[in-house]
Protein backbone atom coordinates (compact mmCIF):
# COMPACT_ATOMS: atom_id res chain seq x y z
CA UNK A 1 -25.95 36.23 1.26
CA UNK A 2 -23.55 36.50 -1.72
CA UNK A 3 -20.79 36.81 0.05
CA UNK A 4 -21.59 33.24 1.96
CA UNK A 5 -22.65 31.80 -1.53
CA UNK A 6 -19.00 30.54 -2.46
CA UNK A 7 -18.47 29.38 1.20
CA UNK A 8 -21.12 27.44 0.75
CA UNK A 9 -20.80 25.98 -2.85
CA UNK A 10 -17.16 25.36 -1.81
CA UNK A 11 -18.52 23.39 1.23
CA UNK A 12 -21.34 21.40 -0.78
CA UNK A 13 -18.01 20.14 -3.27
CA UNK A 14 -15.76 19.40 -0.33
CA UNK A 15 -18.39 17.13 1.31
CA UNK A 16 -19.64 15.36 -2.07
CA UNK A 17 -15.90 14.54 -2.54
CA UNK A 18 -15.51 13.23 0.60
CA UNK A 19 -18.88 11.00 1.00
CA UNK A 20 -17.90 10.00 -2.65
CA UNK A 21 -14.36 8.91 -1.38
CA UNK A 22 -16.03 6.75 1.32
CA UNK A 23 -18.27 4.93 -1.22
CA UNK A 24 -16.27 1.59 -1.26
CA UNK A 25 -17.90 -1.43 -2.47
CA UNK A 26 -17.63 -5.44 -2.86
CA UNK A 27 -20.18 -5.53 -5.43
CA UNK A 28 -17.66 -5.70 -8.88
CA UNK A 29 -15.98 -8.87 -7.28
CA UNK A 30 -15.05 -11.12 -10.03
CA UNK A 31 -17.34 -14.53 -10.28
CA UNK A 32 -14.58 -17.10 -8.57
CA UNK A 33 -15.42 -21.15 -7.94
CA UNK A 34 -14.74 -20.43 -4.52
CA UNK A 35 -16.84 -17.99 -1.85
CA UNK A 36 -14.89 -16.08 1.36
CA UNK A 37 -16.63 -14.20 4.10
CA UNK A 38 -15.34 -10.33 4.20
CA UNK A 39 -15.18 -8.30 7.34
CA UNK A 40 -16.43 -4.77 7.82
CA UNK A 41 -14.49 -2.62 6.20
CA UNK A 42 -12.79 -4.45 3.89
CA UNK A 43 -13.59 -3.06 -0.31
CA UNK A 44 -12.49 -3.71 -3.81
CA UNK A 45 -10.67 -1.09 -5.32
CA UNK A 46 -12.48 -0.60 -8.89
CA UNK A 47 -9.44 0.01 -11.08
CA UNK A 48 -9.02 -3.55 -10.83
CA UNK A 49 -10.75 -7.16 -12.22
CA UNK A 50 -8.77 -9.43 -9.67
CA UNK A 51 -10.62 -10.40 -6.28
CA UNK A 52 -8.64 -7.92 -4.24
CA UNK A 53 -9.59 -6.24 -1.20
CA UNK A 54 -8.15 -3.77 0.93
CA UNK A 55 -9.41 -1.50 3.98
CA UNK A 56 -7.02 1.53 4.05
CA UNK A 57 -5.59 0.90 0.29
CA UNK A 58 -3.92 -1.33 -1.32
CA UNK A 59 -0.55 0.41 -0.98
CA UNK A 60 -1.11 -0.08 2.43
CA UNK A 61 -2.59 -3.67 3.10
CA UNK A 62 -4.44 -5.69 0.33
CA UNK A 63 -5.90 -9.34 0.42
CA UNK A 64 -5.43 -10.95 -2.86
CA UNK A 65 -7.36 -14.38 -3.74
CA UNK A 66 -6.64 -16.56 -7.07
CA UNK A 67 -7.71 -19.34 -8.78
CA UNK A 68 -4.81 -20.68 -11.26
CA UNK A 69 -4.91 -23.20 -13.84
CA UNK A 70 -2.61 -25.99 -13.35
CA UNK A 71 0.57 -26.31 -15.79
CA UNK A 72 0.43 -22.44 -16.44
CA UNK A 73 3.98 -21.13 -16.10
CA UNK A 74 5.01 -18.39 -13.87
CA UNK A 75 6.09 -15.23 -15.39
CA UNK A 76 9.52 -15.01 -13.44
CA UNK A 77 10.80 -18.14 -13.92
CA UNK A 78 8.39 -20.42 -16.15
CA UNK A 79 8.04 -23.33 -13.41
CA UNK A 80 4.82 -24.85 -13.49
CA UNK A 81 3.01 -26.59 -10.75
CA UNK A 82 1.69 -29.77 -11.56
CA UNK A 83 -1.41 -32.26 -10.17
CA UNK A 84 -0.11 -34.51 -7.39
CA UNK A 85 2.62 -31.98 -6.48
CA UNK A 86 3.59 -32.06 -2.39
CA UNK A 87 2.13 -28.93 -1.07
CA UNK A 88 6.33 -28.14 0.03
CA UNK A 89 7.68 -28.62 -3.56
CA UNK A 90 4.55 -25.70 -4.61
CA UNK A 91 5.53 -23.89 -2.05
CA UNK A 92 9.62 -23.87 -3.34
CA UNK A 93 8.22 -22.66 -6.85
CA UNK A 94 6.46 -20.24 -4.87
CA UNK A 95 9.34 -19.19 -3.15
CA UNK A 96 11.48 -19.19 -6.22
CA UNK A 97 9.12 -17.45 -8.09
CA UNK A 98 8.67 -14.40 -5.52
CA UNK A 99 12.71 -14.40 -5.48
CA UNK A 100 12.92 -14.04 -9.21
CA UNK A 101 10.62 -11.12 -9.09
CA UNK A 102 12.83 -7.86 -9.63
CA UNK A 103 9.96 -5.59 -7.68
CA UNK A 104 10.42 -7.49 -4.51
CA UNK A 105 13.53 -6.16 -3.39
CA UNK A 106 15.71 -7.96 -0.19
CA UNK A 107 13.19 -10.40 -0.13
CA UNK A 108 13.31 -12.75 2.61
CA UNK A 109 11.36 -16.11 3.78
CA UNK A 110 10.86 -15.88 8.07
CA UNK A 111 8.50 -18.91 7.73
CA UNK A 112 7.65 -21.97 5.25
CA UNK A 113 5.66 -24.14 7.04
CA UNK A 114 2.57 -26.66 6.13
CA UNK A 115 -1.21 -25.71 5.99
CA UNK A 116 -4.93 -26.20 5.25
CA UNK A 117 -7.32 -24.19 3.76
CA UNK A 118 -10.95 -25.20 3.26
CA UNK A 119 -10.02 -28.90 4.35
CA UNK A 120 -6.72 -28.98 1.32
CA UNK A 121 -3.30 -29.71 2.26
CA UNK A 122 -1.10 -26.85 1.24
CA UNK A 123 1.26 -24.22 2.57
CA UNK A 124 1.79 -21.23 4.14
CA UNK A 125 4.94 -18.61 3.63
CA UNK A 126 5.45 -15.42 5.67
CA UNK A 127 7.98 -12.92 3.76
CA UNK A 128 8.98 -9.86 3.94
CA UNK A 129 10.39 -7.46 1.03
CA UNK A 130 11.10 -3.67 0.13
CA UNK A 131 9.82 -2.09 -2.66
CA UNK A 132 11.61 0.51 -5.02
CA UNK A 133 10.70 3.40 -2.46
CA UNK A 134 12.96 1.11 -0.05
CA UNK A 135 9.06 0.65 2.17
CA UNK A 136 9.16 -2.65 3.96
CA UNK A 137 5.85 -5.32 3.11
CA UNK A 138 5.44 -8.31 4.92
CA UNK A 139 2.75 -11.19 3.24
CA UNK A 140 1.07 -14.23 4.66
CA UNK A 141 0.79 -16.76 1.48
CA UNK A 142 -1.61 -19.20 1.86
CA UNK A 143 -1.49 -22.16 -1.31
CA UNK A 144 -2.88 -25.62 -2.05
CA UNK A 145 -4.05 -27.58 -5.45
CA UNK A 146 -7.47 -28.66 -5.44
CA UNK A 147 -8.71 -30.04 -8.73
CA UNK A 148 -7.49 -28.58 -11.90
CA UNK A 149 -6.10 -25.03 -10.08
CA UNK A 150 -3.66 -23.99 -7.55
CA UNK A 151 -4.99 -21.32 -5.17
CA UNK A 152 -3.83 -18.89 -2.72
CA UNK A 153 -4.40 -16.43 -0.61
CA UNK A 154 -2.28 -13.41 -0.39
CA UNK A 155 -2.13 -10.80 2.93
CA UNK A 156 0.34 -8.27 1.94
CA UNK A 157 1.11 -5.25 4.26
CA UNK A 158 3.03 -2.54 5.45
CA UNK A 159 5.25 -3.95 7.63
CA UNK A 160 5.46 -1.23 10.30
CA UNK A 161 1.93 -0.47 11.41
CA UNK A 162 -0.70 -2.57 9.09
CA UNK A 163 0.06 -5.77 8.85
CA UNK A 164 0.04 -6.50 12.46
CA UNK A 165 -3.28 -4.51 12.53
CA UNK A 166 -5.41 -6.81 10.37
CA UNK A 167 -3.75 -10.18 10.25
CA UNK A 168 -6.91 -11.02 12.15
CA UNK A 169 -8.95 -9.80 9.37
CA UNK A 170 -7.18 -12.19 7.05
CA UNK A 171 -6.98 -15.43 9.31
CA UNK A 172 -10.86 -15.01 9.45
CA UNK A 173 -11.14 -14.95 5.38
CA UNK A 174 -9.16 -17.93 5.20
CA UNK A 175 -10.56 -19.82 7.51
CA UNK A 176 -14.53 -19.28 5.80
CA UNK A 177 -12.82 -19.75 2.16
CA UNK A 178 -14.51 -22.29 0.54
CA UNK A 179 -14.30 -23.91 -2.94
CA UNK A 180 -17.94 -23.80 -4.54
CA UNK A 181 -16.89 -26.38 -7.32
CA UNK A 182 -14.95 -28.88 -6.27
């Protein structure tokens, strides 16, 4: 028996660690004006107070939602987007924005094309980039202005396996996002 004591104490820690690394949770999501249904398996990592979400991690795939207030400059390159502002000319500060930013390395626009989310007339962009490890991410960017904010949606992914893998996922949370306030 005291021989198969620090099997099993080792056992007891590796499965503790384990059931504790599967506890994953939605319930520290930050109070937003708008509400978003979540599929199975989908969790907010805890390290952070934004509403993201990830299944596998969120150096793997991540879905990123935010509210911005209009006429709050960008960090890269100070634009602003303004009330009444076509859902394209957004999208070009968008675009020049995510150009301007020096951790999105060989970035690249494949689409730019019109869209609505939750009934608004906005935009979507699908880009791809490297990161300083030279690992290739492709994002869906979902945006519109409703009242005083510009939203959007964010589905960033490894390009090579996970973004093909739950693009469904993400199509399904922006078609049920909703604004609460508006």
């Amino acid at each position: 028996m005291k021989r198969l004591m620090p099997l099993l104490i080792c056992m007891l820690f590796i499965f503790s660690c384990a059931s504790a690394a599967q506890e994953h949770s939605l319930k520290k999501l930050p109070d937003a004006d708008f509400s978003v249904n979540i599929p199975d398996g989908w969790w907010k990592p805890e390290y952070t107070s934004k509403y993201l979400l990830t299944k596998d991690g969120p150096y793997l795939q991540y879905v990123l939602i935010q509210q911005r207030p209009l006429n709050k400059p960008f960090r890269n390159t100070k634009k602003k987007i303004r009330m009444g502002m076509l859902p394209q000319e957004a999208a070009g500060i968008i675009i020049d924005e995510l150009a301007s930013d020096r951790y999105l390395m060989n970035f690249s626009v494949i689409e730019n094309a019109p869209a609505t989310v939750d009934g608004h007339a906005g935009f979507k962009i699908l880009f791809v980039y490297k990161d300083k490890k030279e690992s290739q991410f492709k994002t869906l960017y979902y945006g519109f202005i409703s009242g005083n904010f510009f939203f959007n949606l964010r589905y960033s992914a490894a390009a090579r396996h996970y973004f093909d893998k739950d693009i469904d996922d993400f199509e399904k949370i922006v078609s049920s996002f909703q604004r609460i306030n508006d």
